[in-house]
PDB file of N, CA and C in Angstrom:
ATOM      1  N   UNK A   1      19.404  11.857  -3.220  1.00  0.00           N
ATOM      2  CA  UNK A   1      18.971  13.186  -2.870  1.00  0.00           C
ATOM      3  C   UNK A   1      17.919  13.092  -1.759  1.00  0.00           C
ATOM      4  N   UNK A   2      17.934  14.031  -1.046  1.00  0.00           N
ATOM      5  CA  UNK A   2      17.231  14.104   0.564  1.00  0.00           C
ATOM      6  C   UNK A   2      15.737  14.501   0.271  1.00  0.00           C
ATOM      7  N   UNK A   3      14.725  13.934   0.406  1.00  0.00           N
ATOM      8  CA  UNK A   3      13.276  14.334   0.127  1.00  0.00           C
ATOM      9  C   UNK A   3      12.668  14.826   1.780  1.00  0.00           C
ATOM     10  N   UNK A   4      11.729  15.716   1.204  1.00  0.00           N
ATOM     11  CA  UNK A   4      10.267  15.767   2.560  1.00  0.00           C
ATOM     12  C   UNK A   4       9.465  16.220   2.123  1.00  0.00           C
ATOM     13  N   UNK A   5       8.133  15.780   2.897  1.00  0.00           N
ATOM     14  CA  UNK A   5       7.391  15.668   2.358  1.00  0.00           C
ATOM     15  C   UNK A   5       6.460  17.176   3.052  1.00  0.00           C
ATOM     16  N   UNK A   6       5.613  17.805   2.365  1.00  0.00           N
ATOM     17  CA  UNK A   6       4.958  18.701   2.978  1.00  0.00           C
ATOM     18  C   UNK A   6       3.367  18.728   2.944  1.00  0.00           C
ATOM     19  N   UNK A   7       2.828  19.282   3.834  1.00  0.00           N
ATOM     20  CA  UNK A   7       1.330  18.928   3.586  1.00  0.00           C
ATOM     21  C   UNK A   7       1.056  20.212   3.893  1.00  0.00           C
ATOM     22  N   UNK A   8       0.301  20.689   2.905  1.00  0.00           N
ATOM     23  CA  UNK A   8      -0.559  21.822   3.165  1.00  0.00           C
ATOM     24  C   UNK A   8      -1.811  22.121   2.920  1.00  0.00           C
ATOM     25  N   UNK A   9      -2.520  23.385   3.628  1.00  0.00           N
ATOM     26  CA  UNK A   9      -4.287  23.200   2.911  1.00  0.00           C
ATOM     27  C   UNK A   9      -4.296  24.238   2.332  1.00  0.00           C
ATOM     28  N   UNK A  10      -3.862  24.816   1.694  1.00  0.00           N
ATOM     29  CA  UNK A  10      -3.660  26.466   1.013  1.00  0.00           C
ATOM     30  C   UNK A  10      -2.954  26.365  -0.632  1.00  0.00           C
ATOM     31  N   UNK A  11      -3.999  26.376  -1.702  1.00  0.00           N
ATOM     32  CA  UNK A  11      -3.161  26.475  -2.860  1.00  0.00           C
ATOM     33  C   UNK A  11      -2.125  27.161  -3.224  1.00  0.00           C
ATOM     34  N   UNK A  12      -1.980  28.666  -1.945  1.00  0.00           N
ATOM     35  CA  UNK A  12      -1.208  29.607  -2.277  1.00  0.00           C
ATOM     36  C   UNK A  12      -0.154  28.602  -1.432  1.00  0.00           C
ATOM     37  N   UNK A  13       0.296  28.277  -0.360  1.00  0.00           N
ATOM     38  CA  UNK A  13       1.387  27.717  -0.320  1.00  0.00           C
ATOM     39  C   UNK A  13       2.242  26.965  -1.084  1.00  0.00           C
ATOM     40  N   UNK A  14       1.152  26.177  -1.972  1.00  0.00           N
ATOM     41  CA  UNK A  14       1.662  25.490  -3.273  1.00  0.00           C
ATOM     42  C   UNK A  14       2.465  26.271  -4.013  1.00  0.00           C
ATOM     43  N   UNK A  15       2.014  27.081  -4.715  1.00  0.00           N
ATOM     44  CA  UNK A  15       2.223  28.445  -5.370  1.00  0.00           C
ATOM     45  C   UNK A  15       3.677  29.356  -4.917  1.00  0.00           C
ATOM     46  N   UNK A  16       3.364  29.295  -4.004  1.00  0.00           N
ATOM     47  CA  UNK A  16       4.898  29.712  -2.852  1.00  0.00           C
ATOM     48  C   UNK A  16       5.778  28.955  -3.095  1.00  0.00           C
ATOM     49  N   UNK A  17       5.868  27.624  -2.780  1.00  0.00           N
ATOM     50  CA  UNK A  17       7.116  26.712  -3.340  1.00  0.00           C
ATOM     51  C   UNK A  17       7.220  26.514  -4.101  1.00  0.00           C
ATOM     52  N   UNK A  18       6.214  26.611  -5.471  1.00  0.00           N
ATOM     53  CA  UNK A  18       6.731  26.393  -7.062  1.00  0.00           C
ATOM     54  C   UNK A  18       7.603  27.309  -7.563  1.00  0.00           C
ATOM     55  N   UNK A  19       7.678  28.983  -6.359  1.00  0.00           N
ATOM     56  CA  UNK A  19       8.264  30.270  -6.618  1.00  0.00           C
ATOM     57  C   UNK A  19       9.569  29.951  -5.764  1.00  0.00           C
ATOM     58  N   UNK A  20       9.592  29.222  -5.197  1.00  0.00           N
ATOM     59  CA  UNK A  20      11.146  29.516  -4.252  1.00  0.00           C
ATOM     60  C   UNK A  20      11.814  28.150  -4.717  1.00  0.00           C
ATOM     61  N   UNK A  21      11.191  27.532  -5.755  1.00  0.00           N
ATOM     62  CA  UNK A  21      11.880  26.362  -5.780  1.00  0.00           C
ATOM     63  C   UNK A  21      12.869  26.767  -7.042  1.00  0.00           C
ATOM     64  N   UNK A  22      12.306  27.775  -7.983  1.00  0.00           N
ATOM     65  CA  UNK A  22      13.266  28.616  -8.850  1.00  0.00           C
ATOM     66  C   UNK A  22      14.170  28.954  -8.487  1.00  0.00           C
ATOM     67  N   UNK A  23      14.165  29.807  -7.293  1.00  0.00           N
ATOM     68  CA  UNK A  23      15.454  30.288  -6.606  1.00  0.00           C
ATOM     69  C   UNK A  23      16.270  29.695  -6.042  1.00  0.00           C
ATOM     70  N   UNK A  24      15.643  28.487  -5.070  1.00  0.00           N
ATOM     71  CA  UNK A  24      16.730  27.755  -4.285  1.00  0.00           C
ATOM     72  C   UNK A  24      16.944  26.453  -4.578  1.00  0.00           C
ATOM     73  N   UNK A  25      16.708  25.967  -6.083  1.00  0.00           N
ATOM     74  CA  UNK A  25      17.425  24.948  -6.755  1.00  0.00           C
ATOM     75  C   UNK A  25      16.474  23.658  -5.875  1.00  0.00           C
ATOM     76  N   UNK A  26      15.174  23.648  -5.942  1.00  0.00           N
ATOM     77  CA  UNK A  26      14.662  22.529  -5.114  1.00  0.00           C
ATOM     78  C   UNK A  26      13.743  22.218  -6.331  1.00  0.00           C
ATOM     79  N   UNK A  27      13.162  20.870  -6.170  1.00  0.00           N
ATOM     80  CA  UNK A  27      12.044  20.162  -7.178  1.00  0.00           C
ATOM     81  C   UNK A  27      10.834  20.209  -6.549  1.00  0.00           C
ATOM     82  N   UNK A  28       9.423  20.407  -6.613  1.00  0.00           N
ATOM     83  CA  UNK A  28       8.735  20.171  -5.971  1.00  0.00           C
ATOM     84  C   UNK A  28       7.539  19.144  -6.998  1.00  0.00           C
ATOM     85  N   UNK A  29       7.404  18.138  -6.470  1.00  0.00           N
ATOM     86  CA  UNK A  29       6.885  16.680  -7.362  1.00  0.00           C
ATOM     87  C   UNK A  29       5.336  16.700  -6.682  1.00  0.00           C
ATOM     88  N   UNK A  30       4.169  17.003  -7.215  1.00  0.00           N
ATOM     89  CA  UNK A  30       3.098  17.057  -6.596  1.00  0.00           C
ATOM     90  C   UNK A  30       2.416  15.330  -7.031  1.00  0.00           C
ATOM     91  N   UNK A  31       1.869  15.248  -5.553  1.00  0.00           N
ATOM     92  CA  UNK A  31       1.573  14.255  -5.856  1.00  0.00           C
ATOM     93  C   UNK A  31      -0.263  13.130  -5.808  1.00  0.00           C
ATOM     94  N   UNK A  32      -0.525  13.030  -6.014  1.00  0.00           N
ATOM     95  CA  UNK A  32      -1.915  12.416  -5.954  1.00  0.00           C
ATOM     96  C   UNK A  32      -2.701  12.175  -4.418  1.00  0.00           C
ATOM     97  N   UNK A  33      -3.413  12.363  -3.838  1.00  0.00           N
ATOM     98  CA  UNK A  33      -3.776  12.271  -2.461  1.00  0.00           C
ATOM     99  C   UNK A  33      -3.987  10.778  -2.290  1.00  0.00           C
ATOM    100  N   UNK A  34      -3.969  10.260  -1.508  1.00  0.00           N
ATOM    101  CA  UNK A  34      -3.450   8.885  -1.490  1.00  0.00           C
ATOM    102  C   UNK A  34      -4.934   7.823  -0.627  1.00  0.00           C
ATOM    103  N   UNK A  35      -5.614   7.491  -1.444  1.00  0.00           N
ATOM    104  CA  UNK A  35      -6.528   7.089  -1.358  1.00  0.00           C
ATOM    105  C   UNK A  35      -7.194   5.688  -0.699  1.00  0.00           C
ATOM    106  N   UNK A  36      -7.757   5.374   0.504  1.00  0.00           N
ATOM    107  CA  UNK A  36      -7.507   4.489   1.545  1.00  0.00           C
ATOM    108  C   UNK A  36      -8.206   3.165   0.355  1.00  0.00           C
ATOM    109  N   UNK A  37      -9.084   3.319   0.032  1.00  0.00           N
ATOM    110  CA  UNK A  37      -9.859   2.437  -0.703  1.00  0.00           C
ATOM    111  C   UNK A  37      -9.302   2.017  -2.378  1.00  0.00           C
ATOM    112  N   UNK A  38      -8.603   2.520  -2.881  1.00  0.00           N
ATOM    113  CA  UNK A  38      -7.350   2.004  -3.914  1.00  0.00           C
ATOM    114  C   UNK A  38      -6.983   0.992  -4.116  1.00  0.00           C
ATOM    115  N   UNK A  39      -6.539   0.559  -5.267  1.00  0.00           N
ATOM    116  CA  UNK A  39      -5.868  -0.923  -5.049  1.00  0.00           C
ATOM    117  C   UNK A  39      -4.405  -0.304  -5.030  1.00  0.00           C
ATOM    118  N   UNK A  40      -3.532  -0.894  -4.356  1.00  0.00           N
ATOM    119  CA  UNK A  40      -2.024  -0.556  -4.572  1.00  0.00           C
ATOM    120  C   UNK A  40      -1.559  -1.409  -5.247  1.00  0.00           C
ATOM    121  N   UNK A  41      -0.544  -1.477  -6.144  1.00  0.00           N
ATOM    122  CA  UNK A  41       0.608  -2.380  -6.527  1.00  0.00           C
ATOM    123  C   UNK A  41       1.941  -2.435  -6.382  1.00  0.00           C
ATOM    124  N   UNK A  42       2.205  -3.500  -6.016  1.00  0.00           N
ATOM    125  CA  UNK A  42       3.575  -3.480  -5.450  1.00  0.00           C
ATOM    126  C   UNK A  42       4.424  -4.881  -6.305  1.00  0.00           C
ATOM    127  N   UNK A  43       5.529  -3.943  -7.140  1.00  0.00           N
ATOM    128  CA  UNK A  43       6.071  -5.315  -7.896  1.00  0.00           C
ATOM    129  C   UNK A  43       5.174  -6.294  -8.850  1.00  0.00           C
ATOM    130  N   UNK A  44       4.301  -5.588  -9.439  1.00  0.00           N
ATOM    131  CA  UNK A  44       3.357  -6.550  -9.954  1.00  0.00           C
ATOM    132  C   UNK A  44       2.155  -7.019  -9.474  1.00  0.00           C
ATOM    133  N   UNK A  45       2.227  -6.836  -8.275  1.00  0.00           N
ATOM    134  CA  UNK A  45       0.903  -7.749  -7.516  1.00  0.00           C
ATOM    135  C   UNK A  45       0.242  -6.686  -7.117  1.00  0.00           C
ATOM    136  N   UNK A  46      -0.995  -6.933  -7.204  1.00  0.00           N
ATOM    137  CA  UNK A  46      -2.387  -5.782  -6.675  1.00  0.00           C
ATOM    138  C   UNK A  46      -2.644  -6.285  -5.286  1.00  0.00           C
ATOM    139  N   UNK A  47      -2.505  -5.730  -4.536  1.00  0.00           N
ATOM    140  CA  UNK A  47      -3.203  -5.331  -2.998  1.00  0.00           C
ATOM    141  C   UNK A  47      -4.509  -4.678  -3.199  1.00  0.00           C
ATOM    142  N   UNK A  48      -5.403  -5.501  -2.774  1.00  0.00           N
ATOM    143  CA  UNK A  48      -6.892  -4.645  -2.361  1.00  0.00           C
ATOM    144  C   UNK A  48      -7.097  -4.636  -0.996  1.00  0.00           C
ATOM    145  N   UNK A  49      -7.170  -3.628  -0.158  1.00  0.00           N
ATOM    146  CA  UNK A  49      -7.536  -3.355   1.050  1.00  0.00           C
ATOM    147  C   UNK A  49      -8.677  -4.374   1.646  1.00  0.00           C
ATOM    148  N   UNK A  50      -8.424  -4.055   2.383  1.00  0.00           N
ATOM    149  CA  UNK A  50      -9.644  -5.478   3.137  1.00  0.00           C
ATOM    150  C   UNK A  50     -11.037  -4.633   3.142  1.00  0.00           C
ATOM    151  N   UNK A  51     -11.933  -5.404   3.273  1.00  0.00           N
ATOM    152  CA  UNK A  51     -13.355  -5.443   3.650  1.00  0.00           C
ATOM    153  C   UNK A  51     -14.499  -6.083   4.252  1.00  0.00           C
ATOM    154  N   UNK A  52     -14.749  -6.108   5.042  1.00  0.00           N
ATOM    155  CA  UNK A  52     -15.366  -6.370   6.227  1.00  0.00           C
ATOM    156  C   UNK A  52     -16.794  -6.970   5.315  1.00  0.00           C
ATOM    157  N   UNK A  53     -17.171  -6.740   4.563  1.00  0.00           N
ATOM    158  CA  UNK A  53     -18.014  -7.287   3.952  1.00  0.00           C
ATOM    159  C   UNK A  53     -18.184  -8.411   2.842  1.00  0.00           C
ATOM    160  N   UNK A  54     -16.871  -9.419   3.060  1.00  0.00           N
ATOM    161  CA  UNK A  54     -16.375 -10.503   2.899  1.00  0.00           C
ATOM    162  C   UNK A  54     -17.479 -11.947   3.804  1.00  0.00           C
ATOM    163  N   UNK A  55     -18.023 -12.532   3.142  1.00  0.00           N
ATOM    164  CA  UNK A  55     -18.090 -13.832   4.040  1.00  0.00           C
ATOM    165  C   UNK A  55     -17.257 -14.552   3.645  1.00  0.00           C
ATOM    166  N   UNK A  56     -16.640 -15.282   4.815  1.00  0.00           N
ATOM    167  CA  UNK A  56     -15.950 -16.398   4.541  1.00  0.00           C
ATOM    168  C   UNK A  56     -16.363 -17.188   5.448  1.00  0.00           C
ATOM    169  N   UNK A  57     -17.674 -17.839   5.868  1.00  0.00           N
ATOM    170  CA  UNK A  57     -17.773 -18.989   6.325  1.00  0.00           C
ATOM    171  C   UNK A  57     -17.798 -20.241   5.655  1.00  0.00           C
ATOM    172  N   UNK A  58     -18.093 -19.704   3.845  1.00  0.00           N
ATOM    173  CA  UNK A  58     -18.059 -21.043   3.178  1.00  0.00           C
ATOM    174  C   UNK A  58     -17.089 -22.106   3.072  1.00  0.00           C
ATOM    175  N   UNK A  59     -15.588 -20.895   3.384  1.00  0.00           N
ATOM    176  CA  UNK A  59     -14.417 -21.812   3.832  1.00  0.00           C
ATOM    177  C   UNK A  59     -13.989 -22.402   5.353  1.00  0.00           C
ATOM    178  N   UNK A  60     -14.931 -22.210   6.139  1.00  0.00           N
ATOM    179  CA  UNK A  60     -14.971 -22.755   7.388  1.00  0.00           C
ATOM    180  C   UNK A  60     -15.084 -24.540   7.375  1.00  0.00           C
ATOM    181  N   UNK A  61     -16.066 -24.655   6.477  1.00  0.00           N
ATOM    182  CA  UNK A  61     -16.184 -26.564   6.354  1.00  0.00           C
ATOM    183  C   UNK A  61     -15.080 -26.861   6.000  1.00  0.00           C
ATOM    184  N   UNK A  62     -14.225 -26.110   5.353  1.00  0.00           N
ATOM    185  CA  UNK A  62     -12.862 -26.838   4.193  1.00  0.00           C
ATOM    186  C   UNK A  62     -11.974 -26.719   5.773  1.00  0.00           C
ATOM    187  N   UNK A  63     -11.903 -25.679   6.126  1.00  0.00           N
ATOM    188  CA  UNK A  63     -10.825 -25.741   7.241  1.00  0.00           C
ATOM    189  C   UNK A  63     -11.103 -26.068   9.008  1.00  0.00           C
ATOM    190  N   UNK A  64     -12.459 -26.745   9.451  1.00  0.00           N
ATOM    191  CA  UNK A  64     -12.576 -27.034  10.485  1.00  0.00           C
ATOM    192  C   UNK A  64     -12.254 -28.120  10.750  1.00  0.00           C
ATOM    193  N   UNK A  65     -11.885 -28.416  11.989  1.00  0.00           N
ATOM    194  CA  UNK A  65     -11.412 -29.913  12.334  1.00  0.00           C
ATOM    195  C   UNK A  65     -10.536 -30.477  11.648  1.00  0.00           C
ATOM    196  N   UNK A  66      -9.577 -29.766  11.024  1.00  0.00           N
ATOM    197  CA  UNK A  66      -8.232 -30.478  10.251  1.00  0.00           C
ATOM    198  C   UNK A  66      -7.207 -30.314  10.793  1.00  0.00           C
ATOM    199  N   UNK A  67      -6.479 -30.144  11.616  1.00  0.00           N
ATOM    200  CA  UNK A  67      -5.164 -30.281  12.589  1.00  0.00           C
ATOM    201  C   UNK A  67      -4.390 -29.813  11.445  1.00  0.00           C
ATOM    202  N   UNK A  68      -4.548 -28.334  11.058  1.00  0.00           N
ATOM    203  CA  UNK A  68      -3.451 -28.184   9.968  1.00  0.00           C
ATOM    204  C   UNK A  68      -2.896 -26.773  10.977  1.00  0.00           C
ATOM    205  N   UNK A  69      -1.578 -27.125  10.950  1.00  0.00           N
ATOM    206  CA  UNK A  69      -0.219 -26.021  11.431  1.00  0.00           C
ATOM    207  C   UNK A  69       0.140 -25.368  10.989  1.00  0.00           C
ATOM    208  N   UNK A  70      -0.458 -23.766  11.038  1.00  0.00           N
ATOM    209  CA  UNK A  70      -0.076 -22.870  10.336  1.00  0.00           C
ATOM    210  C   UNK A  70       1.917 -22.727  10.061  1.00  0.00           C
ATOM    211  N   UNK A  71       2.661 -22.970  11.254  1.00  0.00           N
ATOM    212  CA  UNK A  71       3.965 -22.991  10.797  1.00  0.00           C
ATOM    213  C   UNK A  71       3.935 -24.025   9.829  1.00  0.00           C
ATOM    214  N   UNK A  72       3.569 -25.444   9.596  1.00  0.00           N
ATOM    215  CA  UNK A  72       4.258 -26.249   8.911  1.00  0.00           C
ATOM    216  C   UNK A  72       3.527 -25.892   7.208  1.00  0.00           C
ATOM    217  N   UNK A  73       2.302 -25.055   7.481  1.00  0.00           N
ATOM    218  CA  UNK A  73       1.182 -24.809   6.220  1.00  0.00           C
ATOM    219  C   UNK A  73       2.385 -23.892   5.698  1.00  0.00           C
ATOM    220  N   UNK A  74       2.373 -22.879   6.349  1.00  0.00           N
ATOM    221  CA  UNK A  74       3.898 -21.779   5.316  1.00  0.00           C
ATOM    222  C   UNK A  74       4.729 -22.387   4.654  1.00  0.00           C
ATOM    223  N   UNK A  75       5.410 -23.632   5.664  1.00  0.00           N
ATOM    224  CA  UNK A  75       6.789 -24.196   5.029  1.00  0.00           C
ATOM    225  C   UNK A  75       6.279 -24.778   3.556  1.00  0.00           C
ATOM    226  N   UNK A  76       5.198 -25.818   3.906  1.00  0.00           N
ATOM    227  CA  UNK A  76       4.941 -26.306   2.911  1.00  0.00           C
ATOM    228  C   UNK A  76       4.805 -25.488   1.590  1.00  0.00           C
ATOM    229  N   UNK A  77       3.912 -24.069   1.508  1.00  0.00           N
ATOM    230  CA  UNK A  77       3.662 -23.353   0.625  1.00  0.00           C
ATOM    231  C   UNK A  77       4.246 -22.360  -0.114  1.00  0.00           C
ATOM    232  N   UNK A  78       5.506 -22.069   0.546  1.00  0.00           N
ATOM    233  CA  UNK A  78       6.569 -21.503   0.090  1.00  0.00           C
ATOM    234  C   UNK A  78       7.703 -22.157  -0.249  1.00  0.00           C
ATOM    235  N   UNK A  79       7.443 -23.306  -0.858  1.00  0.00           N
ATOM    236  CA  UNK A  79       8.558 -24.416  -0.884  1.00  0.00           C
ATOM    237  C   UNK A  79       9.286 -24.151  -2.322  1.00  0.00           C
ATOM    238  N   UNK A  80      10.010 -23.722  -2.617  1.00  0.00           N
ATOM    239  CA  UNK A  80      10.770 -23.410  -3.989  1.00  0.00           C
ATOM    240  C   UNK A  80      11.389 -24.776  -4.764  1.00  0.00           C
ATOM    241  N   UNK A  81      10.921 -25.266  -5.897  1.00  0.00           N
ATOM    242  CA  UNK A  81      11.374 -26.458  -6.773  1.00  0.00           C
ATOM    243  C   UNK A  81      12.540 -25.646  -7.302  1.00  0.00           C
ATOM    244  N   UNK A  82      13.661 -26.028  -7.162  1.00  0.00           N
ATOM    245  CA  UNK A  82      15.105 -25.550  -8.132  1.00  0.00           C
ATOM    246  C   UNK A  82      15.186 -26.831  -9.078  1.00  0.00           C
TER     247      UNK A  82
END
């Protein structure tokens, strides 16, 4: 089934489509305002948005001066044991 999405700033518009959705056989699914700072989940796994107020220099000693290849670092780390 064909969705769209609508955005409005008027409760009465709300109100309006909960009334025409009687008549013209439509669903209207309200939904939560979608919040930048949230954790999302996807499939199980939590996404936390980034933050700039992260240090990570403590991992700078672990990773300076090591000739490590980000292409060959992927291969290695996504390596599937069957």
């Amino acid at each position: 089934m064909p969705e769209l999405v609508i955005k409005y700033k008027n409760q009465k518009t709300l109100d309006a489509l909960m009334d025409f959705s009687k008549y013209f056989d439509f669903s209207v699914i309200s939904s939560p305002r979608k919040d930048k700072k949230k954790n999302i989940l996807i499939n199980g796994v939590t996404l936390i948005p980034a933050d700039n107020s992260i240090n990570t220099s403590e991992m700078e000693a672990i990773f300076s001066n090591k000739d490590i290849d980000s292409k060959q670092l992927r291969v290695d780390a996504w390596l599937r044991n069957k």
